[in-house]
C-alpha atoms as a PDB file:
ATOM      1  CA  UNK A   1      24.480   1.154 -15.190  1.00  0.00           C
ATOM      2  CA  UNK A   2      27.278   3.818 -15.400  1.00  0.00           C
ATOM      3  CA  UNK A   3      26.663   6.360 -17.839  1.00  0.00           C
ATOM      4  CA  UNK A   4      29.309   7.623 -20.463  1.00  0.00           C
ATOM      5  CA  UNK A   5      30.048  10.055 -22.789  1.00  0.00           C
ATOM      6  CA  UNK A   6      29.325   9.467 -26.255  1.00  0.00           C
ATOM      7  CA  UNK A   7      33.250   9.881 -27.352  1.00  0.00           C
ATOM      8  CA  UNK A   8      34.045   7.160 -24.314  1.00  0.00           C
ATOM      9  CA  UNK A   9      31.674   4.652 -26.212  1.00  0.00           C
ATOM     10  CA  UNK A  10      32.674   5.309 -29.082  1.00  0.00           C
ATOM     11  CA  UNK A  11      36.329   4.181 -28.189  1.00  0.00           C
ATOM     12  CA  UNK A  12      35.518   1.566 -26.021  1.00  0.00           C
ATOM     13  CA  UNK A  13      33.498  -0.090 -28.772  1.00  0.00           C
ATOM     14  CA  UNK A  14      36.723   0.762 -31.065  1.00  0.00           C
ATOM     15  CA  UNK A  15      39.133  -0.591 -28.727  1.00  0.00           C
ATOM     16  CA  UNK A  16      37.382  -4.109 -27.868  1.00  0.00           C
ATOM     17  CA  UNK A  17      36.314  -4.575 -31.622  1.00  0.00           C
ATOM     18  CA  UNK A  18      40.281  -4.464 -32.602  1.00  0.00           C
ATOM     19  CA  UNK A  19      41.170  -6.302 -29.251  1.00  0.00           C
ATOM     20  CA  UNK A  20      39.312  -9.178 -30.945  1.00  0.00           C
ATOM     21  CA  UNK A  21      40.634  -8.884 -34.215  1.00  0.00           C
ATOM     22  CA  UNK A  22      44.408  -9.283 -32.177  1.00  0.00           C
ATOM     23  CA  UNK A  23      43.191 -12.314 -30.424  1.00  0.00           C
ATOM     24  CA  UNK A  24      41.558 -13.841 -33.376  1.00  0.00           C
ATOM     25  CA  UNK A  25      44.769 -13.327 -35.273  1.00  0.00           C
ATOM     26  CA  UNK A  26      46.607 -14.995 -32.311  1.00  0.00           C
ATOM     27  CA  UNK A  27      44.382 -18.117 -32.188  1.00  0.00           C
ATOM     28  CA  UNK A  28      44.959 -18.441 -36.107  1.00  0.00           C
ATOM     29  CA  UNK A  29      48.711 -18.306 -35.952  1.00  0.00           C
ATOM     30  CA  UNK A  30      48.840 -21.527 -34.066  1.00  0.00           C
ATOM     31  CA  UNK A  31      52.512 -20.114 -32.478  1.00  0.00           C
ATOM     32  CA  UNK A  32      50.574 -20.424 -28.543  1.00  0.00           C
ATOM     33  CA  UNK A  33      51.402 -23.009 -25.851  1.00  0.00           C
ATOM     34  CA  UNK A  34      47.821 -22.527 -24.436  1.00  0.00           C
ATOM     35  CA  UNK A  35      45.481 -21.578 -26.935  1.00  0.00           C
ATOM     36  CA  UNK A  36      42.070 -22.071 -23.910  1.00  0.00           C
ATOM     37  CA  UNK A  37      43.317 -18.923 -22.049  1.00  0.00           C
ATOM     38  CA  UNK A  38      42.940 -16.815 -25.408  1.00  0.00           C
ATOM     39  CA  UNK A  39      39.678 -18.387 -25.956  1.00  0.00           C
ATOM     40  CA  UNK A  40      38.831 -17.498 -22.946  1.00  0.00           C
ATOM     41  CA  UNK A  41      39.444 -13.823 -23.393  1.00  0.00           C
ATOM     42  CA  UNK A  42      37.660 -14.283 -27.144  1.00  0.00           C
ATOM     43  CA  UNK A  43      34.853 -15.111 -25.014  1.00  0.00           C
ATOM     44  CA  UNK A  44      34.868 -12.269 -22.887  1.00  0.00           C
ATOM     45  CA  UNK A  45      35.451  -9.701 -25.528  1.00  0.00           C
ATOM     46  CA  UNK A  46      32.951 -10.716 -27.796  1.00  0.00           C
ATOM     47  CA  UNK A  47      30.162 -10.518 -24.375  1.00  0.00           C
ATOM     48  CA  UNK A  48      31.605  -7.043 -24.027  1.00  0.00           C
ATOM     49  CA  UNK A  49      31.529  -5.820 -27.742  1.00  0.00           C
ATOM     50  CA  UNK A  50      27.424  -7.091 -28.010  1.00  0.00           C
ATOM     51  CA  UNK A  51      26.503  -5.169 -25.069  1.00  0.00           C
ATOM     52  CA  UNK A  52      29.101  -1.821 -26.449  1.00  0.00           C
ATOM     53  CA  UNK A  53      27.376  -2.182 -30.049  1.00  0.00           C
ATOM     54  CA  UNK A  54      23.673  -2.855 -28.260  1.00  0.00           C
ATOM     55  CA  UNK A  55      24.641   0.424 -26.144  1.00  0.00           C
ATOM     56  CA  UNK A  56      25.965   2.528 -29.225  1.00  0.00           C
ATOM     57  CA  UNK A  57      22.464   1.326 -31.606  1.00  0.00           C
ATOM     58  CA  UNK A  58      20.821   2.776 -28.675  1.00  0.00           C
ATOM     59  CA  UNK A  59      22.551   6.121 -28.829  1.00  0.00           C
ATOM     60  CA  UNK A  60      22.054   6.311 -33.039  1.00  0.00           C
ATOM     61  CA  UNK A  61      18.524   5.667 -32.539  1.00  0.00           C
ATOM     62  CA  UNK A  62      18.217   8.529 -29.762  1.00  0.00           C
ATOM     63  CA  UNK A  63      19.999  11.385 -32.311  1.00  0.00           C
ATOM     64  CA  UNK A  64      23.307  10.428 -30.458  1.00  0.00           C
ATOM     65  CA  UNK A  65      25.491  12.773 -33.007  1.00  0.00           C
ATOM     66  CA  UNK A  66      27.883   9.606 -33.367  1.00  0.00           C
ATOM     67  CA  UNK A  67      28.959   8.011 -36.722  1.00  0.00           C
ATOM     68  CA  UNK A  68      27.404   4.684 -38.000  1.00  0.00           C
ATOM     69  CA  UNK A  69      28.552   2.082 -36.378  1.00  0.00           C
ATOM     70  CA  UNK A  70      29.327   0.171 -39.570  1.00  0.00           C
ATOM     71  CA  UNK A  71      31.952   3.409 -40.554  1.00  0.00           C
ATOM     72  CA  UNK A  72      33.731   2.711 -37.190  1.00  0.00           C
ATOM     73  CA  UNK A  73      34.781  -0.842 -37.713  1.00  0.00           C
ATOM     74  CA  UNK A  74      36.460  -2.434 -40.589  1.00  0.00           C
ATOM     75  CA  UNK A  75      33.855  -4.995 -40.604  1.00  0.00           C
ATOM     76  CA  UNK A  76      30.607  -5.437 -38.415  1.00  0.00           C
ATOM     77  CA  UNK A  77      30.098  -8.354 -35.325  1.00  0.00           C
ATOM     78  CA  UNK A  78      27.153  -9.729 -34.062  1.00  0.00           C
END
């Protein structure tokens, strides 16, 4: 696996935690012609924001000098 900076992961778990707020939002405003291809990338986010947050719990348990992840995001995923 790639390694990355702490301040990359920290944005990258930032940026696909709000990325799935926006497509949750999407799905519940019931305006889209084809709701499956947002699923779709629902899917795919969430997969990627498990393995970011499994990464970042990894860091704070090492002494990574990187906030909680729970001060980072509005509310916690699983």
């Amino acid at each position: 696996m790639p390694i990355i900076d702490r301040d990359t992961l920290l944005v990258a778990v930032q940026s696909v935690y709000e990325s799935i707020n926006r497509f949750e939002a999407l799905l519940k405003s019931e305006t889209l012609s084809d709701p499956e291809n947002i699923t779709e990338l629902l899917v795919s986010y969430d997969e990627a924001f498990k393995v970011l947050k499994g990464i970042y719990l990894e860091e704070l348990e090492r002494g990574a000098s990187l906030p909680l992840l729970e001060s980072i995001l509005v509310e916690e995923r699983d």
